[in-house]
PDB file of N, CA and C in Angstrom:
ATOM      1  N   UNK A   1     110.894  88.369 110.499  1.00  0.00           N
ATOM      2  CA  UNK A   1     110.588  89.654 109.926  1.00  0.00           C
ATOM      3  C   UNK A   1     109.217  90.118 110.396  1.00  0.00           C
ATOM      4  N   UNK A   2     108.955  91.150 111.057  1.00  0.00           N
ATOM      5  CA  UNK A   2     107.809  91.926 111.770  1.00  0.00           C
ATOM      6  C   UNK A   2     107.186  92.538 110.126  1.00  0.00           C
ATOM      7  N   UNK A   3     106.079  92.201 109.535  1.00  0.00           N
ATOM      8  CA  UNK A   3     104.864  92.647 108.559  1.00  0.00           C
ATOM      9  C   UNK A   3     104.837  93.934 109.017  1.00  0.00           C
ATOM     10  N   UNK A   4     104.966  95.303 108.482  1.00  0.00           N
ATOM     11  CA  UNK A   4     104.053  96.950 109.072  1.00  0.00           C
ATOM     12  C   UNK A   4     102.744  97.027 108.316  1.00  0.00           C
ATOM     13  N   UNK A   5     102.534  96.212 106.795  1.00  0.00           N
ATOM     14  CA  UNK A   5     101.149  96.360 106.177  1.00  0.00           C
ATOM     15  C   UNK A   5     100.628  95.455 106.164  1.00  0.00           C
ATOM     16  N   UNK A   6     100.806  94.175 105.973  1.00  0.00           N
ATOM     17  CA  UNK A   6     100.121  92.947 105.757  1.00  0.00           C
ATOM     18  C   UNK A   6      99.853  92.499 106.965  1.00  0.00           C
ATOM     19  N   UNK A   7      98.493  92.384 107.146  1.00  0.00           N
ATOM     20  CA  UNK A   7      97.677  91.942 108.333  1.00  0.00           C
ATOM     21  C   UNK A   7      97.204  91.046 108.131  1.00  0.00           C
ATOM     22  N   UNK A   8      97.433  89.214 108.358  1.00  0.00           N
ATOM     23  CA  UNK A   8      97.104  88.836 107.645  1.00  0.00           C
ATOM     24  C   UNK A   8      95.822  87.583 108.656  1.00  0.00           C
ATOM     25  N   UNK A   9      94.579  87.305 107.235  1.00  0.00           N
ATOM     26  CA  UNK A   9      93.286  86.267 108.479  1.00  0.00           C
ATOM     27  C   UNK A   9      93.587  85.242 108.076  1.00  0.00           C
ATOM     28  N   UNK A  10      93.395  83.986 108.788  1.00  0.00           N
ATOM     29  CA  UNK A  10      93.170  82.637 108.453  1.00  0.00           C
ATOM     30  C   UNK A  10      92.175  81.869 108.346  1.00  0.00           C
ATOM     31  N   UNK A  11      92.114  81.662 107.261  1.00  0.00           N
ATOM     32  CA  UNK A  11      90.863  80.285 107.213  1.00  0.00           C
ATOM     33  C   UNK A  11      91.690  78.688 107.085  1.00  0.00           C
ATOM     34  N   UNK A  12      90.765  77.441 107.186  1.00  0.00           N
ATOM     35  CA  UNK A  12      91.160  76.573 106.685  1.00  0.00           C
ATOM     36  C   UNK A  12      90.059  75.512 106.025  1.00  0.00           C
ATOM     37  N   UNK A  13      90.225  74.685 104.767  1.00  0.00           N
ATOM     38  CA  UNK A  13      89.007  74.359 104.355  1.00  0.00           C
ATOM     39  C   UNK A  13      88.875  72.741 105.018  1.00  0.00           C
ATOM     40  N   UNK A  14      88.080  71.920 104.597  1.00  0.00           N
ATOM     41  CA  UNK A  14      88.157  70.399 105.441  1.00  0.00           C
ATOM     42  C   UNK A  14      89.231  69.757 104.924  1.00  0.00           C
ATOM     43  N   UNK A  15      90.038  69.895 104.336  1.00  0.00           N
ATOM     44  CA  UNK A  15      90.975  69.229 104.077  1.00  0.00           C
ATOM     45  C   UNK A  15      92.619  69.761 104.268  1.00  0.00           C
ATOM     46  N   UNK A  16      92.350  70.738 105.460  1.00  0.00           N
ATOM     47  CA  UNK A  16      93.545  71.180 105.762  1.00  0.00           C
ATOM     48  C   UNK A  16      94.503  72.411 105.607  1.00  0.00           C
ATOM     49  N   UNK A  17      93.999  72.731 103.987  1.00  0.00           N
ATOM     50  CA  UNK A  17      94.794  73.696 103.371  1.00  0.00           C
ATOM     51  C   UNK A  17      94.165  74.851 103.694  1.00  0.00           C
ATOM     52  N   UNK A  18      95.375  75.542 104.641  1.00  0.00           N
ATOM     53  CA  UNK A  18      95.115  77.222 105.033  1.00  0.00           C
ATOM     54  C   UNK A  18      95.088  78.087 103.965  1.00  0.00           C
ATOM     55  N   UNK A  19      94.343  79.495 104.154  1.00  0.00           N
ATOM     56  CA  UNK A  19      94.541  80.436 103.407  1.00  0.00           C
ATOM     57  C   UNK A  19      94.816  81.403 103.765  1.00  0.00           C
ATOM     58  N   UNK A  20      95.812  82.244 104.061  1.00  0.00           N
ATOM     59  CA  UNK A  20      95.908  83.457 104.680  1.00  0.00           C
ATOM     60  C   UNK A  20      95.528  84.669 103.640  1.00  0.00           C
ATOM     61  N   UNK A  21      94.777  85.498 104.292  1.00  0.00           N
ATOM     62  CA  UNK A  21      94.524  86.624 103.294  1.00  0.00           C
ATOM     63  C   UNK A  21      94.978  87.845 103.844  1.00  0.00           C
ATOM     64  N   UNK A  22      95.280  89.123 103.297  1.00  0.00           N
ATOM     65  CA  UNK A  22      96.236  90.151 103.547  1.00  0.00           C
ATOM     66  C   UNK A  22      95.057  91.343 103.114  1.00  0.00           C
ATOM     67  N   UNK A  23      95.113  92.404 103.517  1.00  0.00           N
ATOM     68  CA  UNK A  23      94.686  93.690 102.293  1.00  0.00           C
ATOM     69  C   UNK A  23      95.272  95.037 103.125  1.00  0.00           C
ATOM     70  N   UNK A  24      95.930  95.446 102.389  1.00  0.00           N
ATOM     71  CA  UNK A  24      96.586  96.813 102.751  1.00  0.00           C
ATOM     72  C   UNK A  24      95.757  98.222 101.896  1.00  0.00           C
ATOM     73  N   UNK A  25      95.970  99.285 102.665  1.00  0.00           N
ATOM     74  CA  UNK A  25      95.741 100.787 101.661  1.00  0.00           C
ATOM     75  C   UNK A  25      96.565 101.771 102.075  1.00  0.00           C
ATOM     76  N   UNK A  26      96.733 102.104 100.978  1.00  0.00           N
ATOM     77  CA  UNK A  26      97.718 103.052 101.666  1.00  0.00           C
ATOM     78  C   UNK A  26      98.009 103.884 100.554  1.00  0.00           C
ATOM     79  N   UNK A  27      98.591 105.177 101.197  1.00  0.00           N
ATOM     80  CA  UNK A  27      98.587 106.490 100.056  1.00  0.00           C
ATOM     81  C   UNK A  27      99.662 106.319  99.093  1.00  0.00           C
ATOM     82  N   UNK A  28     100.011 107.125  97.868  1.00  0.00           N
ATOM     83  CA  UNK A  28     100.914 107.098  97.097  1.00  0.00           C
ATOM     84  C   UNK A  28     102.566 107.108  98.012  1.00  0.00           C
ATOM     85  N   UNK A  29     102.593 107.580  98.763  1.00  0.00           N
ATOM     86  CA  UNK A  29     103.729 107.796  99.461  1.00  0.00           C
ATOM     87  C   UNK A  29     104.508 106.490 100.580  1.00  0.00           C
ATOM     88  N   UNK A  30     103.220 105.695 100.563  1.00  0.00           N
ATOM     89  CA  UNK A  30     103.864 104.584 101.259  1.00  0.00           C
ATOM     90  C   UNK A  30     103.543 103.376 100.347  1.00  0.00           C
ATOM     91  N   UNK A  31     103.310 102.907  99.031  1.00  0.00           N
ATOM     92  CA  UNK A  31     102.833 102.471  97.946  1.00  0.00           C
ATOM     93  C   UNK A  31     104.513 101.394  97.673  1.00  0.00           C
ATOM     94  N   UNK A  32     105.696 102.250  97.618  1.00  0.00           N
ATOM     95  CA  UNK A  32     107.048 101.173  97.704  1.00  0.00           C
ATOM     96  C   UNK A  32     106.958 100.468  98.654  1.00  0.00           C
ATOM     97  N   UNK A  33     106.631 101.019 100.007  1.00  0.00           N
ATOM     98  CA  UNK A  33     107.345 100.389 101.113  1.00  0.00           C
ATOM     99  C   UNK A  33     106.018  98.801 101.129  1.00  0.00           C
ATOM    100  N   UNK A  34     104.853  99.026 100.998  1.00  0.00           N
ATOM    101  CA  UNK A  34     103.707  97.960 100.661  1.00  0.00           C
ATOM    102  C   UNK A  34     104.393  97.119  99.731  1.00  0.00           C
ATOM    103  N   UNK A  35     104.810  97.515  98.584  1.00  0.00           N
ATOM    104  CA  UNK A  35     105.225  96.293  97.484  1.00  0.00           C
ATOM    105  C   UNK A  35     106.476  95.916  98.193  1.00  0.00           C
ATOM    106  N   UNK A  36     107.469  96.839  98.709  1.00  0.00           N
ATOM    107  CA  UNK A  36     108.690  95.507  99.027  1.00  0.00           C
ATOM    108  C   UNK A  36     108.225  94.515 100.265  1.00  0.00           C
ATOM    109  N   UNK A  37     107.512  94.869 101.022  1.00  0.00           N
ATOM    110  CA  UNK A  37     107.169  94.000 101.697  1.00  0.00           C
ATOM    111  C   UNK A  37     106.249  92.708 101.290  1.00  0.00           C
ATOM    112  N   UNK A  38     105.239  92.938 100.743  1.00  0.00           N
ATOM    113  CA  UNK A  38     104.613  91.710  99.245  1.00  0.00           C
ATOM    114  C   UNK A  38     105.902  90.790  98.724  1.00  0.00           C
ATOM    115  N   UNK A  39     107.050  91.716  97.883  1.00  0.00           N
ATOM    116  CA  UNK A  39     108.240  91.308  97.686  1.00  0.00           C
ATOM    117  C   UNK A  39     108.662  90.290  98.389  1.00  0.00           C
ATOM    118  N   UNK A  40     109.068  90.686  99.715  1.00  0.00           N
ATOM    119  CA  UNK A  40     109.846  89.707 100.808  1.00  0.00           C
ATOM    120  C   UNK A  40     108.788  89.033 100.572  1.00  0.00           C
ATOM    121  N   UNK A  41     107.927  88.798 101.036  1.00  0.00           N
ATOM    122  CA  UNK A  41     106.913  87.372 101.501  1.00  0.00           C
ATOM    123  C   UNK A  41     107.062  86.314 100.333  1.00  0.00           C
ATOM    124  N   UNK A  42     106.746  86.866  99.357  1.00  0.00           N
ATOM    125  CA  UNK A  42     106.697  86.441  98.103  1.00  0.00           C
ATOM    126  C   UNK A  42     108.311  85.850  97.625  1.00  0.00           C
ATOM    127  N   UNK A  43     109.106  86.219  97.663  1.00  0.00           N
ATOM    128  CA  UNK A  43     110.719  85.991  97.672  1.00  0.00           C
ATOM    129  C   UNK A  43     111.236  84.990  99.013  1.00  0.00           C
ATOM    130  N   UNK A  44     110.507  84.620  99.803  1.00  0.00           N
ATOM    131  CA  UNK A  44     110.570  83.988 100.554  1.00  0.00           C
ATOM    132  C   UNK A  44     110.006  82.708 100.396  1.00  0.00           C
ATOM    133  N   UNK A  45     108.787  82.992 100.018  1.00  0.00           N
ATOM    134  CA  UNK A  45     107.846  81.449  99.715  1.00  0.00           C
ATOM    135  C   UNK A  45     108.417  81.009  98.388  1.00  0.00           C
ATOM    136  N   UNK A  46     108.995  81.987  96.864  1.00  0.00           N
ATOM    137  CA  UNK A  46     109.605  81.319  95.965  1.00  0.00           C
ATOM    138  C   UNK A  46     111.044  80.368  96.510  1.00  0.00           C
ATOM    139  N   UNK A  47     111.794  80.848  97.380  1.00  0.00           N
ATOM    140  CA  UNK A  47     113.134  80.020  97.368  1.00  0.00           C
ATOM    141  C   UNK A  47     112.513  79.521  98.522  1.00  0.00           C
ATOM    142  N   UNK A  48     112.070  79.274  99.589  1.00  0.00           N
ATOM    143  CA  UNK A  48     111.874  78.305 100.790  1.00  0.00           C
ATOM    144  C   UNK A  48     111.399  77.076 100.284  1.00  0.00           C
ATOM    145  N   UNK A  49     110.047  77.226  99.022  1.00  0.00           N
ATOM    146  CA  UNK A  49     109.258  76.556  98.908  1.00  0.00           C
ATOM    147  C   UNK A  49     109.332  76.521  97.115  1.00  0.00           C
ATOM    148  N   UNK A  50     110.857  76.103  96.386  1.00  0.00           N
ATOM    149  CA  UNK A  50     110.728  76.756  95.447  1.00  0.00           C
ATOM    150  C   UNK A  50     110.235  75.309  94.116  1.00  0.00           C
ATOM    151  N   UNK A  51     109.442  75.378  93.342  1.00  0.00           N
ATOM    152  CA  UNK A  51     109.362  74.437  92.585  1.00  0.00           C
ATOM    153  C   UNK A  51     107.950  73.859  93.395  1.00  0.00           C
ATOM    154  N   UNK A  52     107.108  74.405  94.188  1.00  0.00           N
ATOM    155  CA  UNK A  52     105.832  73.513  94.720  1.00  0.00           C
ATOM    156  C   UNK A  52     105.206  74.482  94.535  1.00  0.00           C
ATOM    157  N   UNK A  53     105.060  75.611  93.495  1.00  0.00           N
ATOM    158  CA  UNK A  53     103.923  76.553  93.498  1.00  0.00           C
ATOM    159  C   UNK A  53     102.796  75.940  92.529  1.00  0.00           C
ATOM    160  N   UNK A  54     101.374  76.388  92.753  1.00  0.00           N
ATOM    161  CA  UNK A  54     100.902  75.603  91.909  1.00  0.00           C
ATOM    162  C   UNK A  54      99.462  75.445  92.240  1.00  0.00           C
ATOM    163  N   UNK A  55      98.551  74.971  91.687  1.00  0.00           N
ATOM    164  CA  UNK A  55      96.931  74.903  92.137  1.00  0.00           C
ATOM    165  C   UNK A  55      97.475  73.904  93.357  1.00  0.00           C
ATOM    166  N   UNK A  56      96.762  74.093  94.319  1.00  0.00           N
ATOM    167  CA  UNK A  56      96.591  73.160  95.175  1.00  0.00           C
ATOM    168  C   UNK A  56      96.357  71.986  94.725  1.00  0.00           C
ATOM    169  N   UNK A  57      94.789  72.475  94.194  1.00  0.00           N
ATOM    170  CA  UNK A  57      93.689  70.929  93.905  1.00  0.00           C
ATOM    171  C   UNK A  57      95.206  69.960  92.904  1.00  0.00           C
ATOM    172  N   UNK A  58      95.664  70.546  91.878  1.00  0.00           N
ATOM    173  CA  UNK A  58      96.477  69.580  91.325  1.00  0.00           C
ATOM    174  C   UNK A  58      97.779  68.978  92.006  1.00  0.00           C
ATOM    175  N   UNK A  59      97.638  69.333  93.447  1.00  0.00           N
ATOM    176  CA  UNK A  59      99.234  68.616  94.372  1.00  0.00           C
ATOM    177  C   UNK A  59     100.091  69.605  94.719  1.00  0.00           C
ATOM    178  N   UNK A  60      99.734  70.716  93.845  1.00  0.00           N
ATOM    179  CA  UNK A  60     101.269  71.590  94.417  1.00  0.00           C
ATOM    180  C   UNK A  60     101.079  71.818  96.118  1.00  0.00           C
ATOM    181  N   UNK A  61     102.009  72.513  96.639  1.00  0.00           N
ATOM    182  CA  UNK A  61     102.206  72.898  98.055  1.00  0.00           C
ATOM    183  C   UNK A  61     101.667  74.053  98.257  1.00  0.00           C
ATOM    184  N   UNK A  62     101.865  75.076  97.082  1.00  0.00           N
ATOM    185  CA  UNK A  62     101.309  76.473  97.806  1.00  0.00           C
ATOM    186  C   UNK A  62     100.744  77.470  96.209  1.00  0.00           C
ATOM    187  N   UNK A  63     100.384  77.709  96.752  1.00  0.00           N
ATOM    188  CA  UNK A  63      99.815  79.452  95.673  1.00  0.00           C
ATOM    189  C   UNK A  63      99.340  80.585  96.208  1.00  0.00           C
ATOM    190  N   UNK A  64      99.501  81.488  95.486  1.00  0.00           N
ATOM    191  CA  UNK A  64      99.218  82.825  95.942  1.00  0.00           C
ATOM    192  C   UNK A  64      98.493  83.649  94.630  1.00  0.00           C
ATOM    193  N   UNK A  65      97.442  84.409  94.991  1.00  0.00           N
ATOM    194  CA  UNK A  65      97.112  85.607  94.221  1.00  0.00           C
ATOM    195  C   UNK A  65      97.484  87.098  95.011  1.00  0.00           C
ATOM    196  N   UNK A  66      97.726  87.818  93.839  1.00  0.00           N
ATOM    197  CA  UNK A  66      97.880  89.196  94.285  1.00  0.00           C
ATOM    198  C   UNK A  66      97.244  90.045  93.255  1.00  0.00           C
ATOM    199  N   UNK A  67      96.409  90.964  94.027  1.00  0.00           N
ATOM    200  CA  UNK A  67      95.809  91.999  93.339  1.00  0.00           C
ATOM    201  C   UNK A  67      96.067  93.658  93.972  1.00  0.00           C
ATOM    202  N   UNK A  68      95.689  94.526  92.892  1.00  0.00           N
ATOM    203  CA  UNK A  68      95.410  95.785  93.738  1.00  0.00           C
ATOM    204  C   UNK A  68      95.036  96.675  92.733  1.00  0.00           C
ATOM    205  N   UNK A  69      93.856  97.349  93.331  1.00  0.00           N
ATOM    206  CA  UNK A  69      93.385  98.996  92.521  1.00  0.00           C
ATOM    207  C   UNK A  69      93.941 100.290  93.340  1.00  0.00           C
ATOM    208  N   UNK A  70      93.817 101.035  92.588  1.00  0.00           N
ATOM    209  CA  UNK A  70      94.183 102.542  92.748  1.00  0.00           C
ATOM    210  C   UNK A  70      92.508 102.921  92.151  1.00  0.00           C
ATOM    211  N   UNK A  71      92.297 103.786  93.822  1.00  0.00           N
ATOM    212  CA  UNK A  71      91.280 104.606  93.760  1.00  0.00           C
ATOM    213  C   UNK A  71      91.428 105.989  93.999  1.00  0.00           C
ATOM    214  N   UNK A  72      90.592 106.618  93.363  1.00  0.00           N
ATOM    215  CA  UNK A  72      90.772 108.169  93.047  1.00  0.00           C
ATOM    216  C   UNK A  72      89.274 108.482  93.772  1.00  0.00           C
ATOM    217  N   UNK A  73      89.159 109.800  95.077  1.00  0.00           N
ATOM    218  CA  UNK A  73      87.961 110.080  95.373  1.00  0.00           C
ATOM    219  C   UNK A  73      87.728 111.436  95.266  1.00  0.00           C
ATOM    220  N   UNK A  74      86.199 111.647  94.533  1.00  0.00           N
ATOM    221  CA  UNK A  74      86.052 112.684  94.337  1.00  0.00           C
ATOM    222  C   UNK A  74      85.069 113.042  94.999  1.00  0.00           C
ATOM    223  N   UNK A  75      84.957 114.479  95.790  1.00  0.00           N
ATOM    224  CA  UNK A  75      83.787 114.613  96.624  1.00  0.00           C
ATOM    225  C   UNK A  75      82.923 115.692  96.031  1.00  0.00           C
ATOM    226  N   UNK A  76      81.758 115.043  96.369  1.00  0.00           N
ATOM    227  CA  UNK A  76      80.335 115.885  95.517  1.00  0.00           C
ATOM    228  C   UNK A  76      79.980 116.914  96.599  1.00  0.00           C
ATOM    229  N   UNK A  77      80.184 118.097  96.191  1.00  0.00           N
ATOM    230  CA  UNK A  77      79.547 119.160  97.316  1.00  0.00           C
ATOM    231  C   UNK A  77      78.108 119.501  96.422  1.00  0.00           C
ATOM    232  N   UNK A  78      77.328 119.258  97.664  1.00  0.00           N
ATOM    233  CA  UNK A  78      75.594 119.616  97.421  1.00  0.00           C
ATOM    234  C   UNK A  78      75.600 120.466  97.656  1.00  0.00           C
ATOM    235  N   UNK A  79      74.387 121.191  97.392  1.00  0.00           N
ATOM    236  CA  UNK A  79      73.521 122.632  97.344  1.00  0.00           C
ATOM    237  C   UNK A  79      72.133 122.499  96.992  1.00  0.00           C
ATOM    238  N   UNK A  80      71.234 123.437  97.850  1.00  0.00           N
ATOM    239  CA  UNK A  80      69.886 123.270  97.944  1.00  0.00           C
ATOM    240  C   UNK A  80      69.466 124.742  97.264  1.00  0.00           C
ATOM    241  N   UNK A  81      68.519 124.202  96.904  1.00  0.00           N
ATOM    242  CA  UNK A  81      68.094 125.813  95.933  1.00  0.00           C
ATOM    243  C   UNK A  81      66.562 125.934  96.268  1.00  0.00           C
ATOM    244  N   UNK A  82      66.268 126.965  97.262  1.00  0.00           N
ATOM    245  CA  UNK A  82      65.132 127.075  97.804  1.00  0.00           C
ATOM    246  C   UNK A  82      64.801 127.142  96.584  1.00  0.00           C
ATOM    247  N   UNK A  83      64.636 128.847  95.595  1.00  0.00           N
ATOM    248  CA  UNK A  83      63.732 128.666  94.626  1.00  0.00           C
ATOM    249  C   UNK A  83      63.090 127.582  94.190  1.00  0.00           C
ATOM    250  N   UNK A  84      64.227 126.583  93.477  1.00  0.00           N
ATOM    251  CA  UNK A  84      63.762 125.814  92.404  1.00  0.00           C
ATOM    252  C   UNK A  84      63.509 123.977  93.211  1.00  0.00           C
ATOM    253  N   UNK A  85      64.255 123.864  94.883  1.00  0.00           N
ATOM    254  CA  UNK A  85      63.415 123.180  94.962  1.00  0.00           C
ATOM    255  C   UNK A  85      64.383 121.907  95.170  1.00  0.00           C
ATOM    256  N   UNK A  86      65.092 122.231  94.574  1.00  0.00           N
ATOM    257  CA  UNK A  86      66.179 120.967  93.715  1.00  0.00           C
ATOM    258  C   UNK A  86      67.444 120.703  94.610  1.00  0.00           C
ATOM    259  N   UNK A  87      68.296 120.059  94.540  1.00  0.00           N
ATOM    260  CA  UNK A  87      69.674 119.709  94.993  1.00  0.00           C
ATOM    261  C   UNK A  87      70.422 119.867  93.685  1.00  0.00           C
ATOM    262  N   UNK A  88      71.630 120.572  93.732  1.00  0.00           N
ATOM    263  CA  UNK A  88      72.501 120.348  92.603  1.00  0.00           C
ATOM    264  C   UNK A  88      73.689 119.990  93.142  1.00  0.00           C
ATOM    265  N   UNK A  89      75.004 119.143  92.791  1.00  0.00           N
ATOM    266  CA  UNK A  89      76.181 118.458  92.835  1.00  0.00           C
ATOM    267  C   UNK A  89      76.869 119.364  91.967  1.00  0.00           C
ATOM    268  N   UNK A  90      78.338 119.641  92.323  1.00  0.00           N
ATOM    269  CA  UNK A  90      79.164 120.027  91.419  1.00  0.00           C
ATOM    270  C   UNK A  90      80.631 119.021  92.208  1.00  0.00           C
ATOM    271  N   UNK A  91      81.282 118.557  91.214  1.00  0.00           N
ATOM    272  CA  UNK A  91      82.357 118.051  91.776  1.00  0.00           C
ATOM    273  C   UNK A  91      83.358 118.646  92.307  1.00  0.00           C
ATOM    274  N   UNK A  92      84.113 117.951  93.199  1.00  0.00           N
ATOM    275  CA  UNK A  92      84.832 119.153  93.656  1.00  0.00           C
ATOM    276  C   UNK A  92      86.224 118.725  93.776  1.00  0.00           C
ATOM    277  N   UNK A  93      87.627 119.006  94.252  1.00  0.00           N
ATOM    278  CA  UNK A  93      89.014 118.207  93.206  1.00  0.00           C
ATOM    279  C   UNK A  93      89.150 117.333  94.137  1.00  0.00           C
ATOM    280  N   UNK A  94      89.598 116.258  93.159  1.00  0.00           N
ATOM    281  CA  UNK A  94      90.106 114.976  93.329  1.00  0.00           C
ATOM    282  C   UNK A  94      91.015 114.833  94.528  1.00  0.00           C
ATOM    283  N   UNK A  95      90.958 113.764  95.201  1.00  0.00           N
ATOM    284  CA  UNK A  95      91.834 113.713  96.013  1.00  0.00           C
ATOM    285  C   UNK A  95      92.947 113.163  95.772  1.00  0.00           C
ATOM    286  N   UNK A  96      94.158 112.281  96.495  1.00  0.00           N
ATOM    287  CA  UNK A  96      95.102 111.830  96.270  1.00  0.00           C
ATOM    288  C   UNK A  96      94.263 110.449  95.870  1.00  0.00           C
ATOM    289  N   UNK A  97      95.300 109.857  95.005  1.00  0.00           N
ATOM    290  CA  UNK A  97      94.870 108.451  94.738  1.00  0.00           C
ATOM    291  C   UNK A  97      95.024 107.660  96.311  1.00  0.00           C
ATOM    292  N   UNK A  98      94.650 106.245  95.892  1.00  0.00           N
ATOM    293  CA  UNK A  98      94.684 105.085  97.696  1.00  0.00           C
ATOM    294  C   UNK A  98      94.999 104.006  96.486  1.00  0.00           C
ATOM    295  N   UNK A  99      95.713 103.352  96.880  1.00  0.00           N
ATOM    296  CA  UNK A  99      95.841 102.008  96.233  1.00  0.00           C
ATOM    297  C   UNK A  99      95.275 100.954  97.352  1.00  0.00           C
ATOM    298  N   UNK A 100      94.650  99.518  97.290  1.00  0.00           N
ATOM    299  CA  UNK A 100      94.630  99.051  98.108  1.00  0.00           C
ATOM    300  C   UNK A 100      94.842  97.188  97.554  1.00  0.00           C
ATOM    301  N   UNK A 101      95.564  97.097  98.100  1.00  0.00           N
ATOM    302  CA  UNK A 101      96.271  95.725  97.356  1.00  0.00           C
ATOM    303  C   UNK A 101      95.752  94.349  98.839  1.00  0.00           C
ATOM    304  N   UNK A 102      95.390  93.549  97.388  1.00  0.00           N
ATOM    305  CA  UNK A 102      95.507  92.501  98.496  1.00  0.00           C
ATOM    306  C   UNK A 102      96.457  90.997  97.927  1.00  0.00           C
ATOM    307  N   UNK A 103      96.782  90.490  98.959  1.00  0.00           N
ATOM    308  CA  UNK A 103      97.463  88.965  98.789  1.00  0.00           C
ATOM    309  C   UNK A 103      96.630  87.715  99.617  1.00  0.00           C
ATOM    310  N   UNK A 104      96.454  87.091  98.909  1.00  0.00           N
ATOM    311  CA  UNK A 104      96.243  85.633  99.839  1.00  0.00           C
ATOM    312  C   UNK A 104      97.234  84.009  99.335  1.00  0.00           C
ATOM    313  N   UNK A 105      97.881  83.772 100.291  1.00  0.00           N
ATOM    314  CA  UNK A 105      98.364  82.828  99.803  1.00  0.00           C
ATOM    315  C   UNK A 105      98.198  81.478 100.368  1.00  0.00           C
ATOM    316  N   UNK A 106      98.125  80.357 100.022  1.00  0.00           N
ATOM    317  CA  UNK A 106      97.578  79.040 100.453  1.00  0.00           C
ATOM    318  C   UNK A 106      98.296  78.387 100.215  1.00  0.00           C
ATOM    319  N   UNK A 107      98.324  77.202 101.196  1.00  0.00           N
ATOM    320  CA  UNK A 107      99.368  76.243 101.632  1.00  0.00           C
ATOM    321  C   UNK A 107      98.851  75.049 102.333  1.00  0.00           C
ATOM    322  N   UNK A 108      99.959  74.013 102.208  1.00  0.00           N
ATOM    323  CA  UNK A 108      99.572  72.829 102.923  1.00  0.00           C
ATOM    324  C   UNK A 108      99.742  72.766 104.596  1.00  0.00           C
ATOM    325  N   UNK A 109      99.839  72.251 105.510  1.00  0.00           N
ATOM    326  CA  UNK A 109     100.619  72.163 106.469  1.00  0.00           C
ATOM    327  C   UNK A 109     101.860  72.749 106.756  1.00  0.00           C
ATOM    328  N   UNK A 110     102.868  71.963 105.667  1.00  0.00           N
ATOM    329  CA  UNK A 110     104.253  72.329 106.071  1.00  0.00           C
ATOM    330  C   UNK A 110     104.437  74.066 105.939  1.00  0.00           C
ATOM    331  N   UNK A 111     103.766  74.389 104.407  1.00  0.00           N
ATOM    332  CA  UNK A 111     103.842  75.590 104.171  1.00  0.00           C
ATOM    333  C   UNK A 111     103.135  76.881 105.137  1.00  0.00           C
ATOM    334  N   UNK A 112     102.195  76.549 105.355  1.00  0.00           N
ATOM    335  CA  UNK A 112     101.649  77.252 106.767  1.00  0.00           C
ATOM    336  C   UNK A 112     102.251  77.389 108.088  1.00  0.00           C
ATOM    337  N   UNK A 113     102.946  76.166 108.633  1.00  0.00           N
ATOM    338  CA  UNK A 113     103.836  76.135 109.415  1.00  0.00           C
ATOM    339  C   UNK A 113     104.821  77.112 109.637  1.00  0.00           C
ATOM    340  N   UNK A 114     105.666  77.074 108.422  1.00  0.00           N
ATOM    341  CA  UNK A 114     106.895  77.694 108.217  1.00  0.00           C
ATOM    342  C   UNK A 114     106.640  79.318 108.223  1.00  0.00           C
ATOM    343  N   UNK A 115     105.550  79.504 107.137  1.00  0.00           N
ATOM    344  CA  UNK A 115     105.053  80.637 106.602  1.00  0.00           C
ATOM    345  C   UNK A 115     104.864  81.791 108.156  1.00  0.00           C
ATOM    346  N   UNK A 116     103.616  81.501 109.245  1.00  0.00           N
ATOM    347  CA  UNK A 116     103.730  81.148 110.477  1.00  0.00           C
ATOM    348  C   UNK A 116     105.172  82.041 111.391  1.00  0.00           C
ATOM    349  N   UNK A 117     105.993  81.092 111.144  1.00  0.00           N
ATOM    350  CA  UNK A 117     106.917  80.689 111.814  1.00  0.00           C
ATOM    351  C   UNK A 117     108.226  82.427 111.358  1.00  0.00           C
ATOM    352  N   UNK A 118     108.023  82.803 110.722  1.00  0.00           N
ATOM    353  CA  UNK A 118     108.981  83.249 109.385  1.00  0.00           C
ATOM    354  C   UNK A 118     108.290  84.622 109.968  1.00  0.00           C
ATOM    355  N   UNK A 119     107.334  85.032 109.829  1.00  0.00           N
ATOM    356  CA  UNK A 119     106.647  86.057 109.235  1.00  0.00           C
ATOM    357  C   UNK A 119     106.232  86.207 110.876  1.00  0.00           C
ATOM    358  N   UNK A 120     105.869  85.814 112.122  1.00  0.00           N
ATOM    359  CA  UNK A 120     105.529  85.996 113.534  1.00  0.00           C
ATOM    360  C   UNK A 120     103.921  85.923 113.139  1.00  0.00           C
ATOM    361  N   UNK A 121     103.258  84.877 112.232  1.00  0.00           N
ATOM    362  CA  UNK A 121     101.419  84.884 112.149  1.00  0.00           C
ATOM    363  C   UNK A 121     101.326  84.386 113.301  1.00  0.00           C
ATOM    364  N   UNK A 122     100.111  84.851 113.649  1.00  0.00           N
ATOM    365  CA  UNK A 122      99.399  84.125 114.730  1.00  0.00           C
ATOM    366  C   UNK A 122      98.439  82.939 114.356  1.00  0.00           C
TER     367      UNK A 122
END
């Protein structure tokens, strides 16, 4: 399966266990197509790897966090006021929201391997 949002980096710590981390943004309009793809990955590592989720440090094989905010930007148009000297701000309308979600999920060997293997990581 070819990823279109999840771009994902690798680290690894001294003892082996990779971490791949992900972060997408993207507008309200492409906001489904981001979560089903999270979905698959995630629906993939539950049944491939199902019953080894879990802290690392305590033995499991793999874990994952997922987060994401929705940001709203509002732009401040300035103005200079010879008279008085001053700058004044008035807000000006909101833009579309951005959500920007991230995933990282961590694994042993095997799970990195596969994960890898599945998904075309480099």
């Amino acid at each position: 399966m070819t990823l279109r949002y999840l771009d994902f980096d690798y680290s690894e710590d001294g003892e082996g266990t990779g971490t791949w981390d992900a972060m997408a943004s993207v507008l309200p309009a492409q906001l489904n197509d981001l979560l089903a793809e999270v979905a698959q990955v995630l629906d993939w590592a539950h049944r491939d790897f199902a019953g080894q989720r879990g802290p690392i440090e305590e033995g499991a094989d793999w874990d994952y966090d997922l987060q994401c905010v929705q940001e709203v930007v509002t732009p401040q148009e300035l103005s200079y006021d010879e008279a008085t000297r001053q700058i004044t701000a008035h807000c000006g309308a909101p833009g579309a929201p951005r959500y920007t979600l991230t995933l990282s999920l961590c694994g042993r060997k095997v799970f990195g391997e596969t994960l890898r293997q599945r998904f075309g990581l480099d």
